[in-house]
PDB file of N, CA and C in Angstrom:
ATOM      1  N   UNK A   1       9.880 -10.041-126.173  1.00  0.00           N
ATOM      2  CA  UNK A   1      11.243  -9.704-125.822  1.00  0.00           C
ATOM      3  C   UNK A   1      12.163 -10.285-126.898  1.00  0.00           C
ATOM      4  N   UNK A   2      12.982  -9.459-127.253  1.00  0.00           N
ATOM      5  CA  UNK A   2      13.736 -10.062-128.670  1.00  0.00           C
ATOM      6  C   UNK A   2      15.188 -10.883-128.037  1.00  0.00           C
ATOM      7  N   UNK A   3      15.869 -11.320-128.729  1.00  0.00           N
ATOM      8  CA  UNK A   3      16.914 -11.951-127.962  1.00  0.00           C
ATOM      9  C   UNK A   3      18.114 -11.262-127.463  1.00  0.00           C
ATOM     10  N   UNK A   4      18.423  -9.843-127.817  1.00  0.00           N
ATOM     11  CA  UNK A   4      19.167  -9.191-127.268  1.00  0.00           C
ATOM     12  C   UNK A   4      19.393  -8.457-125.953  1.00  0.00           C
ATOM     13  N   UNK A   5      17.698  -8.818-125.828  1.00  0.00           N
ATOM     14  CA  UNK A   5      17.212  -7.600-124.541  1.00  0.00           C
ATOM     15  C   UNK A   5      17.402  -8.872-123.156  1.00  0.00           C
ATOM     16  N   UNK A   6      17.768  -8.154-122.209  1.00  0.00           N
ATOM     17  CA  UNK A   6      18.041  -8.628-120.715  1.00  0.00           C
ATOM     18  C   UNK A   6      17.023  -8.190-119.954  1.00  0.00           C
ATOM     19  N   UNK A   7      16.549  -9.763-119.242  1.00  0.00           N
ATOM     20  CA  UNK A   7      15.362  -9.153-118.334  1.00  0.00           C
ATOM     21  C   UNK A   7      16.091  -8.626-116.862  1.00  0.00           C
ATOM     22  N   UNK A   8      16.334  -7.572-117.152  1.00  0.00           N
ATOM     23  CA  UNK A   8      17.065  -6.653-115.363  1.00  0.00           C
ATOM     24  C   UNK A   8      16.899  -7.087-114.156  1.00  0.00           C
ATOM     25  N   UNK A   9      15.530  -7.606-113.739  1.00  0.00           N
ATOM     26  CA  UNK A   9      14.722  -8.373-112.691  1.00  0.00           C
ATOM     27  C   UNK A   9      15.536  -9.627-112.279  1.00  0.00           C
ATOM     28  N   UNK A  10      15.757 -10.545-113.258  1.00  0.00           N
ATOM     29  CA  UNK A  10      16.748 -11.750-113.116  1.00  0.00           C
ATOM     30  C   UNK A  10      17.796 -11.752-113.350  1.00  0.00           C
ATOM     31  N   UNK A  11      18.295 -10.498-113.642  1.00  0.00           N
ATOM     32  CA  UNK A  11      19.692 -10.378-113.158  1.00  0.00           C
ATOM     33  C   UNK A  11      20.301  -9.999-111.991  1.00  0.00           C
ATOM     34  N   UNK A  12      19.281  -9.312-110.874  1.00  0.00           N
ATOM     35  CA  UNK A  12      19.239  -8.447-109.847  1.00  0.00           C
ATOM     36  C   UNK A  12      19.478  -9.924-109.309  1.00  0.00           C
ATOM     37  N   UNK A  13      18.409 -10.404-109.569  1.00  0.00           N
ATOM     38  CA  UNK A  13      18.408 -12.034-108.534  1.00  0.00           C
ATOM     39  C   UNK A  13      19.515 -13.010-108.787  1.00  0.00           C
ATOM     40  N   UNK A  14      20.391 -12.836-109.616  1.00  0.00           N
ATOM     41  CA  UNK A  14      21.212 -13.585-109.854  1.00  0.00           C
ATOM     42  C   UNK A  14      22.453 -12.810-109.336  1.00  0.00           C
ATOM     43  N   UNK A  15      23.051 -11.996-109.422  1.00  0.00           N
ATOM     44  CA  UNK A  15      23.597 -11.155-108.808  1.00  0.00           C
ATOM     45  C   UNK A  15      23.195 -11.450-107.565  1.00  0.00           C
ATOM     46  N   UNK A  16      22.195 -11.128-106.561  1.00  0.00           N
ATOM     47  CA  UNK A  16      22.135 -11.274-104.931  1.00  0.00           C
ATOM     48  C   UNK A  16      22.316 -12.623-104.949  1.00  0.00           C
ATOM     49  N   UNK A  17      22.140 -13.549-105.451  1.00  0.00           N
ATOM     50  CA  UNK A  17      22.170 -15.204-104.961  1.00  0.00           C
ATOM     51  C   UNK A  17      23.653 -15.768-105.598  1.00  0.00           C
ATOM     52  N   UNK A  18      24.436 -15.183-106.126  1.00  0.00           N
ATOM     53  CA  UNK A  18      25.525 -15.271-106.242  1.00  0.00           C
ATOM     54  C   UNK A  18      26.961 -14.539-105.137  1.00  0.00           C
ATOM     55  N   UNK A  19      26.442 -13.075-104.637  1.00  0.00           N
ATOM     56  CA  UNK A  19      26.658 -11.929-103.726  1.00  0.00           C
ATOM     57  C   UNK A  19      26.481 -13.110-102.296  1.00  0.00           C
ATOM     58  N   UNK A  20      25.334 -13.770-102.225  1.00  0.00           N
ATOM     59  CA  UNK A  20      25.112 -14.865-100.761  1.00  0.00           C
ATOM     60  C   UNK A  20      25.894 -15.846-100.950  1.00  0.00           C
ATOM     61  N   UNK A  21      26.330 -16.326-102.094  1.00  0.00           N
ATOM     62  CA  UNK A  21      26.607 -18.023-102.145  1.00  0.00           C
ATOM     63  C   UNK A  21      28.371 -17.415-101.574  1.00  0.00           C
ATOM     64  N   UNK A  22      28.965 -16.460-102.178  1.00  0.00           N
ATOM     65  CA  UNK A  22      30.621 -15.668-101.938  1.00  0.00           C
ATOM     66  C   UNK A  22      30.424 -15.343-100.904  1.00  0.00           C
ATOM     67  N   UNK A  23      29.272 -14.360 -99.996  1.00  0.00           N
ATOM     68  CA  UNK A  23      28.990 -14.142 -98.688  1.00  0.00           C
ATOM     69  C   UNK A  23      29.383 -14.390 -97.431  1.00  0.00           C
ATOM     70  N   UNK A  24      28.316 -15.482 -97.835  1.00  0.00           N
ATOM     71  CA  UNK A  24      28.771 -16.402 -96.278  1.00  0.00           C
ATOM     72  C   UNK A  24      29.642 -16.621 -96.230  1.00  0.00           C
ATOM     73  N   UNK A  25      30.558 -17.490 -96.460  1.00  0.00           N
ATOM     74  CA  UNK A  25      31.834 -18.296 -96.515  1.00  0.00           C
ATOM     75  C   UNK A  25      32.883 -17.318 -96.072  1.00  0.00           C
ATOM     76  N   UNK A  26      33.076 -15.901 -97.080  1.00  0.00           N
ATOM     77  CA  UNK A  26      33.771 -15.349 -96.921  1.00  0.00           C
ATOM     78  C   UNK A  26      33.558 -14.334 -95.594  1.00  0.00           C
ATOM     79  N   UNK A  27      31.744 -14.222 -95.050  1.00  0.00           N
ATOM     80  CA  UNK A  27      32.268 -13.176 -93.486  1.00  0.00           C
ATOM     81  C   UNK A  27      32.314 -14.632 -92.854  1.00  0.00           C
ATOM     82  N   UNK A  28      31.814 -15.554 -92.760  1.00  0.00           N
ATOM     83  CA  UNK A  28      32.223 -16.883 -91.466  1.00  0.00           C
ATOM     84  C   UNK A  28      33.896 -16.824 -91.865  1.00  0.00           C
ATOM     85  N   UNK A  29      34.560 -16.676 -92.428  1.00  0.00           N
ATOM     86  CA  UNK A  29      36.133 -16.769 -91.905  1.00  0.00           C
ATOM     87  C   UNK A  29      36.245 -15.675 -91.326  1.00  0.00           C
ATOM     88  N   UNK A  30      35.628 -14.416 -91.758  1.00  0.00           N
ATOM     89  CA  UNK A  30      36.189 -13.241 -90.608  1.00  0.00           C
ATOM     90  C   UNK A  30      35.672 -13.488 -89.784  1.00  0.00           C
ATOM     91  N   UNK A  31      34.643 -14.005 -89.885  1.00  0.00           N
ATOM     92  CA  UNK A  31      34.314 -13.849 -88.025  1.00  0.00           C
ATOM     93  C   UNK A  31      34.683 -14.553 -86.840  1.00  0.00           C
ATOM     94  N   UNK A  32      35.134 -16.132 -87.721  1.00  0.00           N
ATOM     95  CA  UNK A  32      36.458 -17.117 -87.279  1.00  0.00           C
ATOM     96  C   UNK A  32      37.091 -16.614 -86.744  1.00  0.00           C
ATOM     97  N   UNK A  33      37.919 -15.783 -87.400  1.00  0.00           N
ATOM     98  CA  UNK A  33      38.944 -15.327 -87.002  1.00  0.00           C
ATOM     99  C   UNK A  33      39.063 -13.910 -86.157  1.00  0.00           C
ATOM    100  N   UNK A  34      38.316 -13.440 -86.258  1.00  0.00           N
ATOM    101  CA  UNK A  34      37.671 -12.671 -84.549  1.00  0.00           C
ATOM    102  C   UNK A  34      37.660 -13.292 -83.450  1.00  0.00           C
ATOM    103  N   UNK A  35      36.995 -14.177 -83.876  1.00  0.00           N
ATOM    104  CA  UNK A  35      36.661 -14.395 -82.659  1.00  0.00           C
ATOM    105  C   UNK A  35      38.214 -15.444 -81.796  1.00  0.00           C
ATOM    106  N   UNK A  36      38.696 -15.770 -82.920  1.00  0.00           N
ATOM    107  CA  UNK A  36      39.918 -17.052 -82.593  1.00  0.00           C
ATOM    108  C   UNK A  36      41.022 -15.971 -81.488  1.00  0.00           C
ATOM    109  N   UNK A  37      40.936 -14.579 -81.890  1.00  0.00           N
ATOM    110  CA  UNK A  37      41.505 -13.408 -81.385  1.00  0.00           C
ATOM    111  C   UNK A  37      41.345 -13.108 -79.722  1.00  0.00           C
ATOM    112  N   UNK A  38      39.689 -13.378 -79.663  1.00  0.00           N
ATOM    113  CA  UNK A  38      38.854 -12.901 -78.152  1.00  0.00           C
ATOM    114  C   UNK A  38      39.198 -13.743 -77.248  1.00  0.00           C
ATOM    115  N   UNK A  39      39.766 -13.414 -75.976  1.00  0.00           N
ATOM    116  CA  UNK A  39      39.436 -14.076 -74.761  1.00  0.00           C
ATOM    117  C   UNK A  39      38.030 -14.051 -74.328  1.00  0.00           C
ATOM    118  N   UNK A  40      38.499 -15.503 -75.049  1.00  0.00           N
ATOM    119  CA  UNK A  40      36.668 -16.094 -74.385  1.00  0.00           C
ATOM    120  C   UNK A  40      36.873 -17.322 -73.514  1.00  0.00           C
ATOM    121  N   UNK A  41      35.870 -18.043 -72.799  1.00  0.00           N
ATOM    122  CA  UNK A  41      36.045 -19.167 -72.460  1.00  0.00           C
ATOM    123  C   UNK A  41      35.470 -20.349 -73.578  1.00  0.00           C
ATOM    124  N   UNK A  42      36.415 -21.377 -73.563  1.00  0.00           N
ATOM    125  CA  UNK A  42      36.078 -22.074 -74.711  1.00  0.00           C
ATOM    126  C   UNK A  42      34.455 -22.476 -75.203  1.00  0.00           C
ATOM    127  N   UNK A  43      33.897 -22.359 -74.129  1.00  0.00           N
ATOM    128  CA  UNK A  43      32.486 -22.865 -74.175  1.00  0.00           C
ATOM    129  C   UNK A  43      31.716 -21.488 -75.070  1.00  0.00           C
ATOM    130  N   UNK A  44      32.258 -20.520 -74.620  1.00  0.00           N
ATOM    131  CA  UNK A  44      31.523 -19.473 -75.107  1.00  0.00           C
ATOM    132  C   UNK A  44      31.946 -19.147 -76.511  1.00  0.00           C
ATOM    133  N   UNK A  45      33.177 -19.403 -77.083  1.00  0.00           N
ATOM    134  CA  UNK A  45      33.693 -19.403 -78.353  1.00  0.00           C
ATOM    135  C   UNK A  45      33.209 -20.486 -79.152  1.00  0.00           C
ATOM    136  N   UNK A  46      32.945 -21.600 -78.421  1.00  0.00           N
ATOM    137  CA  UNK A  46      31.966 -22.570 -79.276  1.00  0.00           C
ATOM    138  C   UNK A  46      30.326 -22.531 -79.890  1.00  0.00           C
ATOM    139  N   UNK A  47      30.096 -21.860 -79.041  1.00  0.00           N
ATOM    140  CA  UNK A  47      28.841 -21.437 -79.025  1.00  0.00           C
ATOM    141  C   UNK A  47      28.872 -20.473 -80.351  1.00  0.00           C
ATOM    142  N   UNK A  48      30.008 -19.094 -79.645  1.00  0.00           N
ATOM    143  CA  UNK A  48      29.656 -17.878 -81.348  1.00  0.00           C
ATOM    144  C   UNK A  48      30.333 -19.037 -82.664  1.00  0.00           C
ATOM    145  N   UNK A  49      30.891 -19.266 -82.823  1.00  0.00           N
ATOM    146  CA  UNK A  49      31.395 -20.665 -83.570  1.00  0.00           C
ATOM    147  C   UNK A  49      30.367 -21.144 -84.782  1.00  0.00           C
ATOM    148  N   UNK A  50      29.378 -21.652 -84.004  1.00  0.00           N
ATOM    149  CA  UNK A  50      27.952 -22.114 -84.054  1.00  0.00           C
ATOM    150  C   UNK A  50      27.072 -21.160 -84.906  1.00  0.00           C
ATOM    151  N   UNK A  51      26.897 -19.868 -84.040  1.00  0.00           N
ATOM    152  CA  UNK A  51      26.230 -19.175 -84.627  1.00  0.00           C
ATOM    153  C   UNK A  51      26.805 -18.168 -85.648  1.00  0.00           C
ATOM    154  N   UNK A  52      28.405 -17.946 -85.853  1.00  0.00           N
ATOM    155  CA  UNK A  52      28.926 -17.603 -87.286  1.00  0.00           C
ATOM    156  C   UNK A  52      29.043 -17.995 -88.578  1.00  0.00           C
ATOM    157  N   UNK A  53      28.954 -19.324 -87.966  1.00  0.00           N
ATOM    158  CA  UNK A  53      28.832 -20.108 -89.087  1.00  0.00           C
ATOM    159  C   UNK A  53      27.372 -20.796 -89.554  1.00  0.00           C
ATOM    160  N   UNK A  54      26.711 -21.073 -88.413  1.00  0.00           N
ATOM    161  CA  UNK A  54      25.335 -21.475 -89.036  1.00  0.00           C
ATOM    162  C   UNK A  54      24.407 -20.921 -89.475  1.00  0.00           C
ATOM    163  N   UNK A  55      23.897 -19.500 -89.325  1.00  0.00           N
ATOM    164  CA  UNK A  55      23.413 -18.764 -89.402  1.00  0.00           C
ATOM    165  C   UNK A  55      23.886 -17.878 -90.814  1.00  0.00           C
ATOM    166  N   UNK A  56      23.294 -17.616 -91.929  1.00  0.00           N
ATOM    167  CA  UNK A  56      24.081 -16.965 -92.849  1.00  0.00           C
ATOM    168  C   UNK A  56      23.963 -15.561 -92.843  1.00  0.00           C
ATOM    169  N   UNK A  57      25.093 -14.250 -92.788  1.00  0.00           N
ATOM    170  CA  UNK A  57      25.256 -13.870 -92.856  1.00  0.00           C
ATOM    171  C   UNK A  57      24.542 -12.757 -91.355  1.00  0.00           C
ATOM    172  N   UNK A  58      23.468 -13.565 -90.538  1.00  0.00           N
ATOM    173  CA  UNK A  58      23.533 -12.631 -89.445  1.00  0.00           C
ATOM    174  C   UNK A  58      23.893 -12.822 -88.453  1.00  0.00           C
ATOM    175  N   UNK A  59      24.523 -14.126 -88.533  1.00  0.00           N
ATOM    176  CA  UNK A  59      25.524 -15.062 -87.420  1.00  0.00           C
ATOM    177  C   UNK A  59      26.448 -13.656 -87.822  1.00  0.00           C
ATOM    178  N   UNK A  60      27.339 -13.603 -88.622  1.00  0.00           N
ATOM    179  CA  UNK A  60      28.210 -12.804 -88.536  1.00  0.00           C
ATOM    180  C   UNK A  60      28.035 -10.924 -87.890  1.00  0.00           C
ATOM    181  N   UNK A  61      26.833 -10.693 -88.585  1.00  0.00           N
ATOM    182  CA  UNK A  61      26.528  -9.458 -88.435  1.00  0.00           C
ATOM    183  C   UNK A  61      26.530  -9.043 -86.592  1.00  0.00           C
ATOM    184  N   UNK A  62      25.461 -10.501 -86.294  1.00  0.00           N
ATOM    185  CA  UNK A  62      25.169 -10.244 -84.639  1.00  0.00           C
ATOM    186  C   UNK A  62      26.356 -10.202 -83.808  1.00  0.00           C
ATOM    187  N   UNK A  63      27.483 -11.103 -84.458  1.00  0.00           N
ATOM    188  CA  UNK A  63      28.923 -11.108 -83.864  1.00  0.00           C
ATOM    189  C   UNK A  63      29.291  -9.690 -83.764  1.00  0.00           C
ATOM    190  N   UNK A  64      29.555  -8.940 -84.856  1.00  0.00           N
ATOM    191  CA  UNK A  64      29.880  -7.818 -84.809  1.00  0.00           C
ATOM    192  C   UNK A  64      29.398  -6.533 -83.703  1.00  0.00           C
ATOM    193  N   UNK A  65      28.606  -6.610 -83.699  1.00  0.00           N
ATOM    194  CA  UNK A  65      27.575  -5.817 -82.934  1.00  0.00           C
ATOM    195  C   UNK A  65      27.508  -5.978 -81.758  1.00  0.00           C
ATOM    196  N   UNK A  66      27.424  -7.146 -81.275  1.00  0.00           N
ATOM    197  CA  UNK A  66      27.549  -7.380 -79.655  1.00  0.00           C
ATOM    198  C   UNK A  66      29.031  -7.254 -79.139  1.00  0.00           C
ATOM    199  N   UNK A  67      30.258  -7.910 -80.084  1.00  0.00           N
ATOM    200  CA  UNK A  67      31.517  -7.382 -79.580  1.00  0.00           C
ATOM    201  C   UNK A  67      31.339  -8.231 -78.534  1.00  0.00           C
ATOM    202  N   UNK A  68      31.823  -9.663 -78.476  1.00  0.00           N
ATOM    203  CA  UNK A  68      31.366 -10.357 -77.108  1.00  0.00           C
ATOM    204  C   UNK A  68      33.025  -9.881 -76.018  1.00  0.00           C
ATOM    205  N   UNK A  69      33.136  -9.731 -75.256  1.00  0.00           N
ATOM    206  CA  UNK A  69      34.304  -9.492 -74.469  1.00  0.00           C
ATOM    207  C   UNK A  69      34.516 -10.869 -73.083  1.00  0.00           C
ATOM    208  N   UNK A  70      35.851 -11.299 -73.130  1.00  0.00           N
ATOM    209  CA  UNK A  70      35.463 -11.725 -71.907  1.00  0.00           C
ATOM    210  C   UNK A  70      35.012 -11.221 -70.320  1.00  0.00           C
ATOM    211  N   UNK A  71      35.341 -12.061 -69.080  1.00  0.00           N
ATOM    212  CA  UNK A  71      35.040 -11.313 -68.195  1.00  0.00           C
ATOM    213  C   UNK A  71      36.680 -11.332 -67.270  1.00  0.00           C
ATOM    214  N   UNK A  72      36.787 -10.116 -66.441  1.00  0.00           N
ATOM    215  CA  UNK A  72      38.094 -10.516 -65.443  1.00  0.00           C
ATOM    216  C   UNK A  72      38.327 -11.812 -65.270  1.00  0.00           C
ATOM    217  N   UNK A  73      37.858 -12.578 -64.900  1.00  0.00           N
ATOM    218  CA  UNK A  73      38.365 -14.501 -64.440  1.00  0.00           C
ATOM    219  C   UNK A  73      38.549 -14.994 -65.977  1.00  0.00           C
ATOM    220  N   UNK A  74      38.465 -14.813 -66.995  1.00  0.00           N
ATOM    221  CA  UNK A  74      39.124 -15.696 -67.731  1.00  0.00           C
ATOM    222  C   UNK A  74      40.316 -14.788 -68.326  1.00  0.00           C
ATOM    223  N   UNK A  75      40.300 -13.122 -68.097  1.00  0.00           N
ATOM    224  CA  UNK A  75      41.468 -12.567 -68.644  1.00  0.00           C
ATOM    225  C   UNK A  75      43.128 -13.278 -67.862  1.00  0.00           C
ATOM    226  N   UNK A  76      42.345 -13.860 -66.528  1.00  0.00           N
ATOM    227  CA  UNK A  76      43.616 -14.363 -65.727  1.00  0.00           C
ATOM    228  C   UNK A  76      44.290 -15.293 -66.254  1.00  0.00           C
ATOM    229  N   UNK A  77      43.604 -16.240 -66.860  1.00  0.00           N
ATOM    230  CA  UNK A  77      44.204 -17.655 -67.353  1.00  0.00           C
ATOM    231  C   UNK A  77      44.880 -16.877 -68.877  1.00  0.00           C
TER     232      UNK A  77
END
């Protein structure tokens, strides 16, 4: 390989592990802030909390998808 040429392979990987490191950080604030939106009960907002942020990138995804809603008794408070 001469010195001009780029191995494509490790750039792919550098690119995705750079794409994860901006990732996370940036969907755990959206999903923060979803969820900071939802009537939830606090216990249950602690919990997705937990798993938006600890989980990389399918903490967020699973947030999305389930759409947690509260129930009638906490829409009262």
């Amino acid at each position: 390989m001469g010195p001009l040429e780029i191995n494509i392979s490790y750039l792919l990987v550098t690119f995705l592990n750079v794409g994860l490191i901006i990732g996370w950080p940036v969907m755990s604030l959206i999903g923060l802030f979803m969820l900071r939106r939802r009537i939830l009960p606090p216990t249950t907002k602690a919990i997705w909390a937990l798993i938006v942020t600890g989980i990389p990138i399918l903490g967020f995804i699973s947030f999305i998808i389930i759409q947690p809603q509260g129930n009638a008794s906490s829409n009262a408070n």
